[in-house]
ModelCIF file with pLDDT and N, C-alpha, C, O atoms, coordinates in Angstrom:
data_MODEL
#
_entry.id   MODEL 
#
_entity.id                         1 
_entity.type                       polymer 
_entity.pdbx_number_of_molecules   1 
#
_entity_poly.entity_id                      1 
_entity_poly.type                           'polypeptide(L)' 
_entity_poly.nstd_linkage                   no 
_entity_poly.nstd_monomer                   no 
_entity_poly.pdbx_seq_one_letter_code       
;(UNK)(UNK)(UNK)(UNK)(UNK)(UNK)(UNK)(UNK)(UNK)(UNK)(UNK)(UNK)(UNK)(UNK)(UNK)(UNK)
(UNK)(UNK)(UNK)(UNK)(UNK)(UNK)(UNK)(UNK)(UNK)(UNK)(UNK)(UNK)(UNK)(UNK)(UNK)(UNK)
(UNK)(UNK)(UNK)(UNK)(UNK)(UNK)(UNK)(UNK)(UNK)(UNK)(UNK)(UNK)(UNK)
;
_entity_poly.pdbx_seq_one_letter_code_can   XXXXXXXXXXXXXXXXXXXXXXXXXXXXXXXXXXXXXXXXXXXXX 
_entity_poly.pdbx_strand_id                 A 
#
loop_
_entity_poly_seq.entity_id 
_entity_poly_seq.num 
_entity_poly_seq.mon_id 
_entity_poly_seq.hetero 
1 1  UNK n 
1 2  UNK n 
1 3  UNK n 
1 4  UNK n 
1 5  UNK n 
1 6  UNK n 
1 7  UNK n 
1 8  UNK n 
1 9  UNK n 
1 10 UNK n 
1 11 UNK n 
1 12 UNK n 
1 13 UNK n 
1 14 UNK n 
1 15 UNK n 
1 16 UNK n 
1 17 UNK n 
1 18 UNK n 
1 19 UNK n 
1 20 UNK n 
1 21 UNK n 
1 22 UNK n 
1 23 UNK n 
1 24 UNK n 
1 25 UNK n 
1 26 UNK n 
1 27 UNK n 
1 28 UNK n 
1 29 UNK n 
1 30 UNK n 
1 31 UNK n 
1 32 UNK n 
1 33 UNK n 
1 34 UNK n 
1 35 UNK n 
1 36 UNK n 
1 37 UNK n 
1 38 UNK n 
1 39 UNK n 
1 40 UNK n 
1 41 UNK n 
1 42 UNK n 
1 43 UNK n 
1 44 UNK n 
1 45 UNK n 
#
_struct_asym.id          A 
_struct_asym.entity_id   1 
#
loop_
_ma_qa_metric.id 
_ma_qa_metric.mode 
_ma_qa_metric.name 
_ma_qa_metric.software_group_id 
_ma_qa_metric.type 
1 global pLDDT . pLDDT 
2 local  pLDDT . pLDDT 
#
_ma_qa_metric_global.metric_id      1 
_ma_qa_metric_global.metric_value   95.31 
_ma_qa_metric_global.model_id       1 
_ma_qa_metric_global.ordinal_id     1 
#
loop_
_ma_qa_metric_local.label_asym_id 
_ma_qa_metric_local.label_comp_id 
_ma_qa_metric_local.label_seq_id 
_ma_qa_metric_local.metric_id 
_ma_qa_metric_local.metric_value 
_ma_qa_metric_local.model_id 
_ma_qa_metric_local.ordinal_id 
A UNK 1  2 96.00 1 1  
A UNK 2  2 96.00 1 2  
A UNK 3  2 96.00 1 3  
A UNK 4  2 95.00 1 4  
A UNK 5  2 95.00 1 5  
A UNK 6  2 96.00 1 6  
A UNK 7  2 96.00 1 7  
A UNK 8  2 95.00 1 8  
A UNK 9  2 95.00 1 9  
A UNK 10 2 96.00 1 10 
A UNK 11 2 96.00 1 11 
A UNK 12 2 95.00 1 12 
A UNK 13 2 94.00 1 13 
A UNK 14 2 95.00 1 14 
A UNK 15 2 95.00 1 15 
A UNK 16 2 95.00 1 16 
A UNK 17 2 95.00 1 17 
A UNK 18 2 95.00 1 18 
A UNK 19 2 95.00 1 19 
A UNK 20 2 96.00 1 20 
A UNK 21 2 96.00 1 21 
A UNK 22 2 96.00 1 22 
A UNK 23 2 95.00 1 23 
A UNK 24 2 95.00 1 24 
A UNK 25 2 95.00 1 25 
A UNK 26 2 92.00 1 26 
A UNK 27 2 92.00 1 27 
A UNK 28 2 94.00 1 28 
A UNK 29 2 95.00 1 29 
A UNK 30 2 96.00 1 30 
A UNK 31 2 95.00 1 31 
A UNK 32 2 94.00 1 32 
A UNK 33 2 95.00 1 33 
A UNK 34 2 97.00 1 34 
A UNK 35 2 96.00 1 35 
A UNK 36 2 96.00 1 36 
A UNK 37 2 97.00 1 37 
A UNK 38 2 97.00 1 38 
A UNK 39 2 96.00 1 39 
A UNK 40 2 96.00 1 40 
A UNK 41 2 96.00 1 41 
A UNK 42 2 95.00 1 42 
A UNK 43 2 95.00 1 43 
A UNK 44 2 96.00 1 44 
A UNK 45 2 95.00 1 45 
#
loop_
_atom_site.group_PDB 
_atom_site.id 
_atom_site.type_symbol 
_atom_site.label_atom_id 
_atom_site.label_alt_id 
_atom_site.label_comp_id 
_atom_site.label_asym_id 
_atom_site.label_entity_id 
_atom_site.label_seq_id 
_atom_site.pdbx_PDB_ins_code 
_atom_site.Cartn_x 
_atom_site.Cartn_y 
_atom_site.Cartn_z 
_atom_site.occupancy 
_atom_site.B_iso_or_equiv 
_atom_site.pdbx_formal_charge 
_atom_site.auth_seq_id 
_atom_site.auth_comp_id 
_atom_site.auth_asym_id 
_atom_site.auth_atom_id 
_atom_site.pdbx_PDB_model_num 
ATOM 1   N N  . UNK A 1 1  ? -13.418 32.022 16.032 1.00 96.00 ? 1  UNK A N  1 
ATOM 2   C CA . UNK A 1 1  ? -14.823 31.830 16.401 1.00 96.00 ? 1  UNK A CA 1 
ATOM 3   C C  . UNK A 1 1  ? -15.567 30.939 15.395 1.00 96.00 ? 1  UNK A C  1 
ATOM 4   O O  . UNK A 1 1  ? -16.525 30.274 15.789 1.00 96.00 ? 1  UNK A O  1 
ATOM 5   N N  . UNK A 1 2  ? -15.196 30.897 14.201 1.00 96.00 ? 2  UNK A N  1 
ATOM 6   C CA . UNK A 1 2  ? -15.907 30.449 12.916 1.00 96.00 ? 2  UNK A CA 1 
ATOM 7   C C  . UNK A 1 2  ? -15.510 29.179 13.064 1.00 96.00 ? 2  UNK A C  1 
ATOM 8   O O  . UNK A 1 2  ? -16.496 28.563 12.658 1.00 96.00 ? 2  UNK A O  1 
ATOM 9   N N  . UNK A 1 3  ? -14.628 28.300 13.413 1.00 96.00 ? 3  UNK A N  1 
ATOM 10  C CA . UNK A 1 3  ? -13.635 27.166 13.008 1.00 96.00 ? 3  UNK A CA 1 
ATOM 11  C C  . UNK A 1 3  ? -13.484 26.283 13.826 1.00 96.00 ? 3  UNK A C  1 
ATOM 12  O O  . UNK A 1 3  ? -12.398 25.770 14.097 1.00 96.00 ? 3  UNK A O  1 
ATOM 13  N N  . UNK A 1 4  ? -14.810 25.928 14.436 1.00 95.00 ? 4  UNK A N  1 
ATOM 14  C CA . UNK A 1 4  ? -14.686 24.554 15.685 1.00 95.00 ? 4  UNK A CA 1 
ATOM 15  C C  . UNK A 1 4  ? -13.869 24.330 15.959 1.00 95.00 ? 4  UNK A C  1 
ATOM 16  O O  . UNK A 1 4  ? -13.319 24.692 17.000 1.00 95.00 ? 4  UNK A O  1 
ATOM 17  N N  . UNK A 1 5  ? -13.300 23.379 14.819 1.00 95.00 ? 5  UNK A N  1 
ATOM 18  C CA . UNK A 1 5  ? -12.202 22.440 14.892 1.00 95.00 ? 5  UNK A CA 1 
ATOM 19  C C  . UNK A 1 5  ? -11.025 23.056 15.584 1.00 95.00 ? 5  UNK A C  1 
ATOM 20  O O  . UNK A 1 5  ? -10.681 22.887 16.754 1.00 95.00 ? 5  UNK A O  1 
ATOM 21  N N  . UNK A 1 6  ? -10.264 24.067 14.329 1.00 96.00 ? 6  UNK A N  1 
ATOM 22  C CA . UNK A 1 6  ? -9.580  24.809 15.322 1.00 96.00 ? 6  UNK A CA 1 
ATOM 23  C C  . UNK A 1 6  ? -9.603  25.305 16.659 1.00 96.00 ? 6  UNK A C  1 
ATOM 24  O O  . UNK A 1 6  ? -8.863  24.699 17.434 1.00 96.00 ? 6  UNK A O  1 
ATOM 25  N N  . UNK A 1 7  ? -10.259 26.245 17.124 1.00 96.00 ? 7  UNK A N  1 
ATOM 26  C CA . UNK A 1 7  ? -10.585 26.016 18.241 1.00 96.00 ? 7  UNK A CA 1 
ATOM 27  C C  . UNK A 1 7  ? -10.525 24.655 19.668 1.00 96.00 ? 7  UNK A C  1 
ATOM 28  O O  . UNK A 1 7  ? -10.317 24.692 20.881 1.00 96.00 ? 7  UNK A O  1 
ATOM 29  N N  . UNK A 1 8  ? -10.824 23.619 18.699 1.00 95.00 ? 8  UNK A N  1 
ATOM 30  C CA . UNK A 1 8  ? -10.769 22.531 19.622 1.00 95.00 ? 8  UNK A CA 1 
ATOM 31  C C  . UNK A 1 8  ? -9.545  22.267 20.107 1.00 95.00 ? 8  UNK A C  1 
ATOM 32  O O  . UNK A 1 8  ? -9.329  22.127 21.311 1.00 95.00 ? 8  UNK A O  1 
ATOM 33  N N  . UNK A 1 9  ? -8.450  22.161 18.989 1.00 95.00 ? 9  UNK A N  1 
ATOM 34  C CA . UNK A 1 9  ? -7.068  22.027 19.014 1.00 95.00 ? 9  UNK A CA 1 
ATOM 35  C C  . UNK A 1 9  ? -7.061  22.721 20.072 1.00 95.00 ? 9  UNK A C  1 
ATOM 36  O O  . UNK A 1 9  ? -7.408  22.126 21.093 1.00 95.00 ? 9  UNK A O  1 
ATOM 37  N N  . UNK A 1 10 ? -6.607  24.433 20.215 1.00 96.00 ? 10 UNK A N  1 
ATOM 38  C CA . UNK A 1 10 ? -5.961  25.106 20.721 1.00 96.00 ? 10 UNK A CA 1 
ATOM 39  C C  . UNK A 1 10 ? -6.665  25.359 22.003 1.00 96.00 ? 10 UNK A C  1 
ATOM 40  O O  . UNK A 1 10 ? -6.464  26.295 22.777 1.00 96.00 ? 10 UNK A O  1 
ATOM 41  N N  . UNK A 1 11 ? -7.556  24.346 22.119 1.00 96.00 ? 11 UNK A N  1 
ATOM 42  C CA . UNK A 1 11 ? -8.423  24.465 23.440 1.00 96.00 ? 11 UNK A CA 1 
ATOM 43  C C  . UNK A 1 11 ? -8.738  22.898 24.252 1.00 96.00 ? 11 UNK A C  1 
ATOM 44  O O  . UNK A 1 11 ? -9.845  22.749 24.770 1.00 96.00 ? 11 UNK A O  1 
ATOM 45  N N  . UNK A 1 12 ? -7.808  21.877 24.318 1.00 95.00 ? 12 UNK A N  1 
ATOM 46  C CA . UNK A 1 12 ? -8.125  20.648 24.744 1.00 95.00 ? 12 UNK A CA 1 
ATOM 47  C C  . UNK A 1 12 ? -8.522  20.545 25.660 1.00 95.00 ? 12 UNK A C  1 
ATOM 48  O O  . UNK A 1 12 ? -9.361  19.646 25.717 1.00 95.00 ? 12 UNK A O  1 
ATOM 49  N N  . UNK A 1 13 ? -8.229  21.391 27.116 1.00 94.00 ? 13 UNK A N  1 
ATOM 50  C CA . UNK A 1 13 ? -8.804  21.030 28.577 1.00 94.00 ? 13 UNK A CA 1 
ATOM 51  C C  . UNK A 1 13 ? -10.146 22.023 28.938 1.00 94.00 ? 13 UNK A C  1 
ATOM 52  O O  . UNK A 1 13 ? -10.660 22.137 30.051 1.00 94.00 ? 13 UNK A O  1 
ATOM 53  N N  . UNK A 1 14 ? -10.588 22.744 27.612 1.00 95.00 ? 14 UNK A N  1 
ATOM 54  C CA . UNK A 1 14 ? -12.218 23.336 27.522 1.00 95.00 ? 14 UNK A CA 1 
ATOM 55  C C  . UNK A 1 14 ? -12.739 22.322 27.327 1.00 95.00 ? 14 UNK A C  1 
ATOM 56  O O  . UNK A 1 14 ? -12.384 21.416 26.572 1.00 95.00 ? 14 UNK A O  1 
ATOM 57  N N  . UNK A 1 15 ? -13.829 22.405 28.145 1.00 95.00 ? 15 UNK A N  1 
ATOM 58  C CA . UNK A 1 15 ? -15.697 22.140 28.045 1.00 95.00 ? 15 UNK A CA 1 
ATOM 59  C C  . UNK A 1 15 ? -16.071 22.290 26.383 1.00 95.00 ? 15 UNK A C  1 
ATOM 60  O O  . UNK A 1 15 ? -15.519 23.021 25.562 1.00 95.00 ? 15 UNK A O  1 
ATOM 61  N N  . UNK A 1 16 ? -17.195 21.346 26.181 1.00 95.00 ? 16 UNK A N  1 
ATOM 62  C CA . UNK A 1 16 ? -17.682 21.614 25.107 1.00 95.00 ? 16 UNK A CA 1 
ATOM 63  C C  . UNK A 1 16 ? -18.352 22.978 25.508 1.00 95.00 ? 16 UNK A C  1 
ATOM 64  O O  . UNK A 1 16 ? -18.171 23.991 24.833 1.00 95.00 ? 16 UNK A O  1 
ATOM 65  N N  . UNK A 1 17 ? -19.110 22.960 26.601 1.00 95.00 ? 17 UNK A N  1 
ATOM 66  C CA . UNK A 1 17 ? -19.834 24.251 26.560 1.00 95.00 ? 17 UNK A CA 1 
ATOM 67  C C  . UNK A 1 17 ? -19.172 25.339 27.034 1.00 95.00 ? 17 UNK A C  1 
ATOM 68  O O  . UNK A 1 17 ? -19.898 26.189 27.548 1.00 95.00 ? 17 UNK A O  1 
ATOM 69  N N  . UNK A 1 18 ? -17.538 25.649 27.003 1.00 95.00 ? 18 UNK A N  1 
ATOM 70  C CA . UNK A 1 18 ? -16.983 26.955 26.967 1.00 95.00 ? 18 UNK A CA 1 
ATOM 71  C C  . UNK A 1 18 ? -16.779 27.136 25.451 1.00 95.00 ? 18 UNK A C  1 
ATOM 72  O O  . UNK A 1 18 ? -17.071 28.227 24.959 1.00 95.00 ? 18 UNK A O  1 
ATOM 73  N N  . UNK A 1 19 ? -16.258 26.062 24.608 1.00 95.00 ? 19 UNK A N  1 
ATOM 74  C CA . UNK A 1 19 ? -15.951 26.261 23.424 1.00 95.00 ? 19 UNK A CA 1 
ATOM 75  C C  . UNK A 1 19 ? -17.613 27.048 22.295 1.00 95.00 ? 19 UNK A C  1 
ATOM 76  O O  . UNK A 1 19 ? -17.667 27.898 21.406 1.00 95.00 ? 19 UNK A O  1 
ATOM 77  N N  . UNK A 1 20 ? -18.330 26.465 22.761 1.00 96.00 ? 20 UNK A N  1 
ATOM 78  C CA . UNK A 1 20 ? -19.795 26.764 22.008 1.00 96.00 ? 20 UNK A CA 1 
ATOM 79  C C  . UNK A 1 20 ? -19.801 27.824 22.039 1.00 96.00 ? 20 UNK A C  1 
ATOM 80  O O  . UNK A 1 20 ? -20.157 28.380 21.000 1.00 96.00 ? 20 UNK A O  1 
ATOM 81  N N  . UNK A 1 21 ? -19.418 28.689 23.220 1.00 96.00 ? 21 UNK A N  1 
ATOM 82  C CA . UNK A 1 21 ? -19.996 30.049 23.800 1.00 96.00 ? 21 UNK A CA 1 
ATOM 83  C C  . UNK A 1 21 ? -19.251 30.485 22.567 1.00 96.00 ? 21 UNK A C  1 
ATOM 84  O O  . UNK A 1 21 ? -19.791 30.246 21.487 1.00 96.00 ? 21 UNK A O  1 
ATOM 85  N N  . UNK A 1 22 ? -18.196 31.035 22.579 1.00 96.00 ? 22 UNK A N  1 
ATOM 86  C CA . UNK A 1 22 ? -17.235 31.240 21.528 1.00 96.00 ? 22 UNK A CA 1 
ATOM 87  C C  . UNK A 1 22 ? -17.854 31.187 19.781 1.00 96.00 ? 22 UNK A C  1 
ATOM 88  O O  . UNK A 1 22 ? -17.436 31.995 18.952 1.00 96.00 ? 22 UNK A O  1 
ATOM 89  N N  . UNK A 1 23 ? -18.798 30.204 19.463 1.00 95.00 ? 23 UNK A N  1 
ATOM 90  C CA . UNK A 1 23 ? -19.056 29.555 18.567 1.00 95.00 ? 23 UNK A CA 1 
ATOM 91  C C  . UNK A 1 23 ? -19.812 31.219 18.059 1.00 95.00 ? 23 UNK A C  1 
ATOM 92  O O  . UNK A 1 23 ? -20.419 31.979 18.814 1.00 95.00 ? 23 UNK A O  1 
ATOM 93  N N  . UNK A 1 24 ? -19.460 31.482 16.197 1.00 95.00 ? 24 UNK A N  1 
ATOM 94  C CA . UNK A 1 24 ? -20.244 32.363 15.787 1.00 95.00 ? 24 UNK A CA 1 
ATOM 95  C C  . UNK A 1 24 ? -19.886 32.500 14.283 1.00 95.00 ? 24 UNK A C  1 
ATOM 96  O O  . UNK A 1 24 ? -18.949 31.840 13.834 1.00 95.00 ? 24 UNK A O  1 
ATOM 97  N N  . UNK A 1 25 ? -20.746 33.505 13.332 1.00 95.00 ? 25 UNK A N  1 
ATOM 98  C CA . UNK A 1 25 ? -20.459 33.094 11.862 1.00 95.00 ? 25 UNK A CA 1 
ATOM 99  C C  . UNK A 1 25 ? -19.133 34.017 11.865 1.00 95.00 ? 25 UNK A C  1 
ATOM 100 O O  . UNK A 1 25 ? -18.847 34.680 12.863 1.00 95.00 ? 25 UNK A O  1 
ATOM 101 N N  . UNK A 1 26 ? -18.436 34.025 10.841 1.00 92.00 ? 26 UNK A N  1 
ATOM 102 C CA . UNK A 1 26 ? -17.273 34.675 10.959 1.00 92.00 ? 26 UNK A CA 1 
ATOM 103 C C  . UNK A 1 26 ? -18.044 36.263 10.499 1.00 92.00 ? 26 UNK A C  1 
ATOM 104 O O  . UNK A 1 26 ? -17.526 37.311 10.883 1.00 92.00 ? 26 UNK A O  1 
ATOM 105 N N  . UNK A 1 27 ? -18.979 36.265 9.871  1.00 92.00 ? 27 UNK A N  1 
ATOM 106 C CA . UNK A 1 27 ? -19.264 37.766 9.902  1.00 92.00 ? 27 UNK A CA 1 
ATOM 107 C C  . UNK A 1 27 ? -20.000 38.707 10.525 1.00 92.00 ? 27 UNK A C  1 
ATOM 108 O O  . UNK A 1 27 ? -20.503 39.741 10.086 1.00 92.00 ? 27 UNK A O  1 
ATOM 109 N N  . UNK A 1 28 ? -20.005 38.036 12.028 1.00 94.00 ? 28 UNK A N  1 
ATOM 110 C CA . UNK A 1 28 ? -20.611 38.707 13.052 1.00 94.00 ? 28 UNK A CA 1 
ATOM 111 C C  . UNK A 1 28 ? -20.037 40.211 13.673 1.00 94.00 ? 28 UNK A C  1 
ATOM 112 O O  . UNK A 1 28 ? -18.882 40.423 14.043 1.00 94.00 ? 28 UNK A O  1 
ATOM 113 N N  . UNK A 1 29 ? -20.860 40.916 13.677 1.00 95.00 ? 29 UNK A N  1 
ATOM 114 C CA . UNK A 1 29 ? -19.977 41.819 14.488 1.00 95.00 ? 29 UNK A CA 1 
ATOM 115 C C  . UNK A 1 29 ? -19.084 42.048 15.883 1.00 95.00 ? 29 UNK A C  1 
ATOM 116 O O  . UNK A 1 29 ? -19.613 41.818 16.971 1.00 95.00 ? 29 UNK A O  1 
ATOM 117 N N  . UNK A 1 30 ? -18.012 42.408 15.815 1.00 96.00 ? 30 UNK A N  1 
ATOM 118 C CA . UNK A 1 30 ? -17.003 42.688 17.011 1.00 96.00 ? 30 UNK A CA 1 
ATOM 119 C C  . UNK A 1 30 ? -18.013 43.222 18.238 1.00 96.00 ? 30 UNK A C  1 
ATOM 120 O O  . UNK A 1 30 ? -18.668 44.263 18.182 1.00 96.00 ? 30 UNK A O  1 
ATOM 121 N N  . UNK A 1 31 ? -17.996 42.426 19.185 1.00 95.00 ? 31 UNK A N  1 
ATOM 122 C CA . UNK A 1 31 ? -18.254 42.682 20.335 1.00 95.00 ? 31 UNK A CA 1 
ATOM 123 C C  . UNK A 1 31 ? -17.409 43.680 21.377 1.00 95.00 ? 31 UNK A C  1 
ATOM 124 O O  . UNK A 1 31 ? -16.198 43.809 21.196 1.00 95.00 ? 31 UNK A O  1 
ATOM 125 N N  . UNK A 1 32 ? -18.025 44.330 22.388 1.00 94.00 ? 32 UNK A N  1 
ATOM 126 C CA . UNK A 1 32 ? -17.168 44.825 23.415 1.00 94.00 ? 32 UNK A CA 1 
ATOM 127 C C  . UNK A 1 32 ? -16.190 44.919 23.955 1.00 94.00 ? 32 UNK A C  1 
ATOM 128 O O  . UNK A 1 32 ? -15.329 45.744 24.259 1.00 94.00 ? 32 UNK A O  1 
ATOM 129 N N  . UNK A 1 33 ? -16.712 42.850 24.131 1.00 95.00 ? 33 UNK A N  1 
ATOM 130 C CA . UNK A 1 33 ? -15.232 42.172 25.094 1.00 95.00 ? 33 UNK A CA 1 
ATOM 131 C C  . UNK A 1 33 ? -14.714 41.530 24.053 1.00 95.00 ? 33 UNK A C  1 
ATOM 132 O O  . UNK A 1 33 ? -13.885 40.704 24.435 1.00 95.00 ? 33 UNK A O  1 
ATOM 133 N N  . UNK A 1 34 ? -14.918 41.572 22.308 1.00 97.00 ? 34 UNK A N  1 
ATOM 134 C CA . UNK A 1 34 ? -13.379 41.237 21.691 1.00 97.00 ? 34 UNK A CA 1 
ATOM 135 C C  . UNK A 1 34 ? -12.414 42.237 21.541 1.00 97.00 ? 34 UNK A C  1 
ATOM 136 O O  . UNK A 1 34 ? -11.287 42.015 21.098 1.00 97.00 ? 34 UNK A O  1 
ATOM 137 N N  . UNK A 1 35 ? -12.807 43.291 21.885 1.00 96.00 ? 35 UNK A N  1 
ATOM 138 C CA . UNK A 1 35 ? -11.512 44.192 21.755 1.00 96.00 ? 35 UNK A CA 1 
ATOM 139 C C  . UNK A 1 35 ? -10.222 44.238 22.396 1.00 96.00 ? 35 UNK A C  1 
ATOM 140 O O  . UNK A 1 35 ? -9.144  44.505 21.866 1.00 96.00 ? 35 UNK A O  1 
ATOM 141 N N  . UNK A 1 36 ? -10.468 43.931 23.664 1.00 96.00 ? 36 UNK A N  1 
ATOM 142 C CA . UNK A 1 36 ? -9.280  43.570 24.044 1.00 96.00 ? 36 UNK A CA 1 
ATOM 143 C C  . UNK A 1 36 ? -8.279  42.227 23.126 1.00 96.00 ? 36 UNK A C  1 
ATOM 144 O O  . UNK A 1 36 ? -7.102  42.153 22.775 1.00 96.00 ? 36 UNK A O  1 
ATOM 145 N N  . UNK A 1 37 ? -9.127  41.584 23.042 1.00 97.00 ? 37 UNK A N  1 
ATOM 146 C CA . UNK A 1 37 ? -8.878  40.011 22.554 1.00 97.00 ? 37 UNK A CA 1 
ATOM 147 C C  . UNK A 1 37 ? -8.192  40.482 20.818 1.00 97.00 ? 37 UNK A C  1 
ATOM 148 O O  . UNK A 1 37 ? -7.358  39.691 20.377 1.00 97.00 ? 37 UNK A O  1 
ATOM 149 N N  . UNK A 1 38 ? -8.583  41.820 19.842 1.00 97.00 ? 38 UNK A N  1 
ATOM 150 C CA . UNK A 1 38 ? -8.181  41.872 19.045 1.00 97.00 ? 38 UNK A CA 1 
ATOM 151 C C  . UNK A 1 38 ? -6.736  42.558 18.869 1.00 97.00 ? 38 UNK A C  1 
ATOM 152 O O  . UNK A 1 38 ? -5.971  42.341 17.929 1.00 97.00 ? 38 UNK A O  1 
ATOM 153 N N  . UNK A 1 39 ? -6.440  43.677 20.263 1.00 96.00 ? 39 UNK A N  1 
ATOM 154 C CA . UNK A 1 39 ? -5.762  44.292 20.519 1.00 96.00 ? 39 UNK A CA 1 
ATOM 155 C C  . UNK A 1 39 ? -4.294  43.422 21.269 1.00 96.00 ? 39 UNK A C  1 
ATOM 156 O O  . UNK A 1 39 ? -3.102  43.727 21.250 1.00 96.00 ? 39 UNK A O  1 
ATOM 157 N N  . UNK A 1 40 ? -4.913  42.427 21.800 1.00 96.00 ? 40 UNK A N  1 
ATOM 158 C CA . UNK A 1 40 ? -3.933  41.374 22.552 1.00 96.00 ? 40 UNK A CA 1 
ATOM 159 C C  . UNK A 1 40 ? -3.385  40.552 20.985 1.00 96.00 ? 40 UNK A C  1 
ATOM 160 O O  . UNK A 1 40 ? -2.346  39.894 21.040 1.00 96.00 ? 40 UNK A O  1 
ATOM 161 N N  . UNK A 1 41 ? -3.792  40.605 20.274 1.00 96.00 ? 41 UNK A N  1 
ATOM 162 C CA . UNK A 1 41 ? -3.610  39.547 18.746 1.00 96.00 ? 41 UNK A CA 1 
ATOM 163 C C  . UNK A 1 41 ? -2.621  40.610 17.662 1.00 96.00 ? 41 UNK A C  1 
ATOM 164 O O  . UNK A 1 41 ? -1.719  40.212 16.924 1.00 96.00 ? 41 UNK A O  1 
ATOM 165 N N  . UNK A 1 42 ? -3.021  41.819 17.798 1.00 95.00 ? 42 UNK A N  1 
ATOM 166 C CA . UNK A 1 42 ? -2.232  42.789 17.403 1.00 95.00 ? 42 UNK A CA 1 
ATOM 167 C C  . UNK A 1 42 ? -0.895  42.901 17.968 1.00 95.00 ? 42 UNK A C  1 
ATOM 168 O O  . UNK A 1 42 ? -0.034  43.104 17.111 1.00 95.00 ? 42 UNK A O  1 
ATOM 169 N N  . UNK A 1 43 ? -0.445  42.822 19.265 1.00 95.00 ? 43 UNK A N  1 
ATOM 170 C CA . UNK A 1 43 ? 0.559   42.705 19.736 1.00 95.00 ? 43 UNK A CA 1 
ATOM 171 C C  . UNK A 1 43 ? 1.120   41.680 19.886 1.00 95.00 ? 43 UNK A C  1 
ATOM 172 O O  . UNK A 1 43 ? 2.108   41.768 20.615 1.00 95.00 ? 43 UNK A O  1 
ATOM 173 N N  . UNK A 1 44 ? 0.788   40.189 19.282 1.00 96.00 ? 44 UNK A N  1 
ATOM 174 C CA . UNK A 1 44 ? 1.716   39.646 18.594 1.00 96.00 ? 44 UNK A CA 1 
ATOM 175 C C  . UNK A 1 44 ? 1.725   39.405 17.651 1.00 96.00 ? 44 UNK A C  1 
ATOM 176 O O  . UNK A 1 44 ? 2.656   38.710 17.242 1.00 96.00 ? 44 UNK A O  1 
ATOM 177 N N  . UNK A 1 45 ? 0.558   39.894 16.642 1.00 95.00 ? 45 UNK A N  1 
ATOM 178 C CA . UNK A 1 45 ? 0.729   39.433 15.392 1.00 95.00 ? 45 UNK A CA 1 
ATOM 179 C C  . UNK A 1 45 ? 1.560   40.819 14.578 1.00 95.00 ? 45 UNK A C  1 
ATOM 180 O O  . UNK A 1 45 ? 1.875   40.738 13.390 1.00 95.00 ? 45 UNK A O  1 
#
């Protein structure tokens, strides 16, 4: 979320304005709908 750039990479056929949405400081708090998204990262990381 913190890391445009990155993001951009791993996102070439996104919209600027899907990538923005995404856009946040890295010490924001965990949202709702990242949990799944942290739990999906857990199972492969």
């Amino acid at each position: 979320y913190a890391r445009p750039q990155w993001l951009e990479e791993l996102t070439p056929r996104w919209r600027f304005a899907q990538r923005k949405l995404l856009a946040r400081p890295r010490d924001a708090e965990f949202t709702i709908a990242d949990i799944p998204l942290l739990d999906e990262a857990a199972e492969l990381l």
